[in-house]
C-alpha atoms as a PDB file:
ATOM      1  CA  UNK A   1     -35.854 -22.554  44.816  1.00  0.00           C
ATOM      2  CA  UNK A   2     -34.807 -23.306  48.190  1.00  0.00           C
ATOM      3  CA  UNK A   3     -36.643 -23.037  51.371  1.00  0.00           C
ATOM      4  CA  UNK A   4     -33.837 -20.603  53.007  1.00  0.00           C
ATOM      5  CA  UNK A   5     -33.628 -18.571  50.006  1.00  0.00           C
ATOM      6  CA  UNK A   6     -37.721 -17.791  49.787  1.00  0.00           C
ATOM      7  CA  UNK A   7     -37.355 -17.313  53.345  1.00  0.00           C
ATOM      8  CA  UNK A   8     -33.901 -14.747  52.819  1.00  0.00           C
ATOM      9  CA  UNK A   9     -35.708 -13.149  50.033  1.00  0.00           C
ATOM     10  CA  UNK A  10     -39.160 -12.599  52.127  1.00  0.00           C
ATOM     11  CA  UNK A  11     -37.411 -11.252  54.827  1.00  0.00           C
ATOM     12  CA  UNK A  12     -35.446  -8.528  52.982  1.00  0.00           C
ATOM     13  CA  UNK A  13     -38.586  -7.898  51.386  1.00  0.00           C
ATOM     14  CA  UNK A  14     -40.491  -7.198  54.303  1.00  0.00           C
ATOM     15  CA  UNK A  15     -37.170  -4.840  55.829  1.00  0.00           C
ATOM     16  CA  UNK A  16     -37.380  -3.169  52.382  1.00  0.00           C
ATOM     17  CA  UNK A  17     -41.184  -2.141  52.872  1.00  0.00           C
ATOM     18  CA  UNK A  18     -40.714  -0.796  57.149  1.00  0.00           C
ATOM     19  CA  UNK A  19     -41.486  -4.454  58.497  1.00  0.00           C
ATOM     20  CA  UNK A  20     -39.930  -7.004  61.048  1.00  0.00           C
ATOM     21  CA  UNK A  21     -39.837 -10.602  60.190  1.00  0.00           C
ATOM     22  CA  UNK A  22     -38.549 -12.443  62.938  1.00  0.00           C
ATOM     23  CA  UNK A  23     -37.517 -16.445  62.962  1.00  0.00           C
ATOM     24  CA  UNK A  24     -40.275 -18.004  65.162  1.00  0.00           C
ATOM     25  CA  UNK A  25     -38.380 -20.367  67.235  1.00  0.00           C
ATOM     26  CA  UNK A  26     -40.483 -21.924  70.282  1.00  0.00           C
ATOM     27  CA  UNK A  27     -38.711 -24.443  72.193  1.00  0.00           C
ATOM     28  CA  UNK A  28     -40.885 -27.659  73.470  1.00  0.00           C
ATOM     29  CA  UNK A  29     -43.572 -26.164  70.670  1.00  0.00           C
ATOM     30  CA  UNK A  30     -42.601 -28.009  67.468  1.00  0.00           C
ATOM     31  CA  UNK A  31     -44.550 -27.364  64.311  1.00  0.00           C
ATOM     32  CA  UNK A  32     -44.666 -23.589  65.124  1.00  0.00           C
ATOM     33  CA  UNK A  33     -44.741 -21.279  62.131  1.00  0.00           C
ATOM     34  CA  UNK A  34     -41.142 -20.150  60.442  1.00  0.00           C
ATOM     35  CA  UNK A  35     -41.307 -16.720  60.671  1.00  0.00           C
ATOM     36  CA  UNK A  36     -43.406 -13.870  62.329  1.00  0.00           C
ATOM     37  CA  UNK A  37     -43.979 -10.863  60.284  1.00  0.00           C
ATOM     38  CA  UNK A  38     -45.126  -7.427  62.445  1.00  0.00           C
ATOM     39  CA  UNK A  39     -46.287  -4.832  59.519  1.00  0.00           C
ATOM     40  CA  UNK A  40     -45.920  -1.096  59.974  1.00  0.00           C
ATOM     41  CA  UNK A  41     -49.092  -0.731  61.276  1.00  0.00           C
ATOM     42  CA  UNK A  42     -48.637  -3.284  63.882  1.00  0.00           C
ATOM     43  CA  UNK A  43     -50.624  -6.131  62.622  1.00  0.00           C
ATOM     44  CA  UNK A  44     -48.767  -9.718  63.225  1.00  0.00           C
ATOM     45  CA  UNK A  45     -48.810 -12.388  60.390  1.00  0.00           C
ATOM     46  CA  UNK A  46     -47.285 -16.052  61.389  1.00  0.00           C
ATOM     47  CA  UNK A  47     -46.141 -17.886  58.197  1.00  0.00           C
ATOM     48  CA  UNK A  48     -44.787 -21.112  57.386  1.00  0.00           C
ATOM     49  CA  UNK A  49     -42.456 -21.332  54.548  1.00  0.00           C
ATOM     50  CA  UNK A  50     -42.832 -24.113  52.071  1.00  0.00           C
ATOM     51  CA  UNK A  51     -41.348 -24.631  48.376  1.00  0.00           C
ATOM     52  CA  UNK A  52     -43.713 -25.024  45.535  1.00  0.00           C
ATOM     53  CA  UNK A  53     -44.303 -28.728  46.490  1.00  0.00           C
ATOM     54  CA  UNK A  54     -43.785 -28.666  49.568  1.00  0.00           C
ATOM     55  CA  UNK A  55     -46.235 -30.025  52.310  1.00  0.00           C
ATOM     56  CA  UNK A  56     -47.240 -29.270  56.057  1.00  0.00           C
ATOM     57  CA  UNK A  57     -46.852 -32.271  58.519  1.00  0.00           C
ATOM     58  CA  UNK A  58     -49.551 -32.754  60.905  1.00  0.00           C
ATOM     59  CA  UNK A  59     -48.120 -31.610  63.570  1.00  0.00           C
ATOM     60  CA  UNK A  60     -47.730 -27.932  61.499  1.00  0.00           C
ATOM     61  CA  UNK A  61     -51.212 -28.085  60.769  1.00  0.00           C
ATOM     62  CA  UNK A  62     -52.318 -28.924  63.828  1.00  0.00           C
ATOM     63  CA  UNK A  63     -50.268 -26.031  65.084  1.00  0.00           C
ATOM     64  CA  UNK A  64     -51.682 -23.737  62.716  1.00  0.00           C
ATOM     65  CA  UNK A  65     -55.262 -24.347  63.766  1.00  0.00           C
ATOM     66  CA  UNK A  66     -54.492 -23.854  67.425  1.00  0.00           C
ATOM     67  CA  UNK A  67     -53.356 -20.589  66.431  1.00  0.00           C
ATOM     68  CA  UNK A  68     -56.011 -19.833  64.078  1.00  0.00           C
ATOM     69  CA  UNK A  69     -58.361 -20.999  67.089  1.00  0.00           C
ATOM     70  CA  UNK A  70     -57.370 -18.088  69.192  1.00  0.00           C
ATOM     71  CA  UNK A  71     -57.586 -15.516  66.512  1.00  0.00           C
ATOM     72  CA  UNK A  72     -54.289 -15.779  64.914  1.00  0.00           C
ATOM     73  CA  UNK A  73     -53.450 -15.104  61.512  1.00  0.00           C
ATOM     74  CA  UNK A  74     -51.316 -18.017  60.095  1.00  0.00           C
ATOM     75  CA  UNK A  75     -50.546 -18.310  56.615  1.00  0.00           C
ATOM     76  CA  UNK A  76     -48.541 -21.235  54.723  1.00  0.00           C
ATOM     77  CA  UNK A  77     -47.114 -19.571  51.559  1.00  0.00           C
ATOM     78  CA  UNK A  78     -45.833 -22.423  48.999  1.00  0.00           C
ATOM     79  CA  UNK A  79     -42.851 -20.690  47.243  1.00  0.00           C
ATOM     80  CA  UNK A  80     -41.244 -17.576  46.209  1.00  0.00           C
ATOM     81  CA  UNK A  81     -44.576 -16.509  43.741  1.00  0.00           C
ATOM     82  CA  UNK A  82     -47.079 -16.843  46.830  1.00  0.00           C
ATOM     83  CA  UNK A  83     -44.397 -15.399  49.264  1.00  0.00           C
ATOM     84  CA  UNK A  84     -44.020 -12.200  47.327  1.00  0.00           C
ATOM     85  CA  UNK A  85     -47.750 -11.892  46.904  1.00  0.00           C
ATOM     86  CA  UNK A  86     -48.747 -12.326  50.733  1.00  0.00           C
ATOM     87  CA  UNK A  87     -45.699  -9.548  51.536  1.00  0.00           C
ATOM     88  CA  UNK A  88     -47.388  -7.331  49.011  1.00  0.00           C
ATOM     89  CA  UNK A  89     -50.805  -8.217  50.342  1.00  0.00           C
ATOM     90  CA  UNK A  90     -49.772  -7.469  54.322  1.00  0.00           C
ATOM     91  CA  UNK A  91     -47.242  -4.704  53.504  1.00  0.00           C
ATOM     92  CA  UNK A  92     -48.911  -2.754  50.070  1.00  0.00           C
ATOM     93  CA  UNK A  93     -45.750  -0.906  48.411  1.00  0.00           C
ATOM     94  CA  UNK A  94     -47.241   2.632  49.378  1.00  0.00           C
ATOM     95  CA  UNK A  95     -46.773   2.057  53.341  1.00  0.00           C
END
């Protein structure tokens, strides 16, 4: 499966269960997460999008652990089977 279509797929999911999931876009910051996820209850999830054998550059990684530095939760979810689970995780069904 395609990049754009786990990342179509997570964000109706997310919609479906009272979420946002925004497209993290942050000009002269490249590397940043894909998407930003804000659950019901307000917590804030940054996640990069990769296919099943897909990797992070450096530059992503070292993004992610300046995030995860200051207290950030960044995840990397590696296709549609680990997407669905971390939605399920940070938004359970019975929200």
């Amino acid at each position: 499966m395609l990049e754009k279509e786990i990342e179509r797929r997570m964000v109706q999911m997310v919609k479906q269960r009272g979420g946002l999931c925004y497209k993290f876009v942050s000009p002269s910051n490249p590397g940043v997460p894909d998407r930003i996820i804000i659950t019901p209850d307000g917590k804030i999830i940054f996640v990069e999008l990769k296919t099943e054998i897909g990797r992070l550059s450096k530059l992503q990684t070292w993004q992610r652990s300046e995030m995860q530095k200051r207290g950030a939760d960044v995840r990397v979810a590696y296709g549609w089977p680990a997407v669905k689970a971390l939605v399920e995780e940070v938004i359970p069904n019975g929200i």
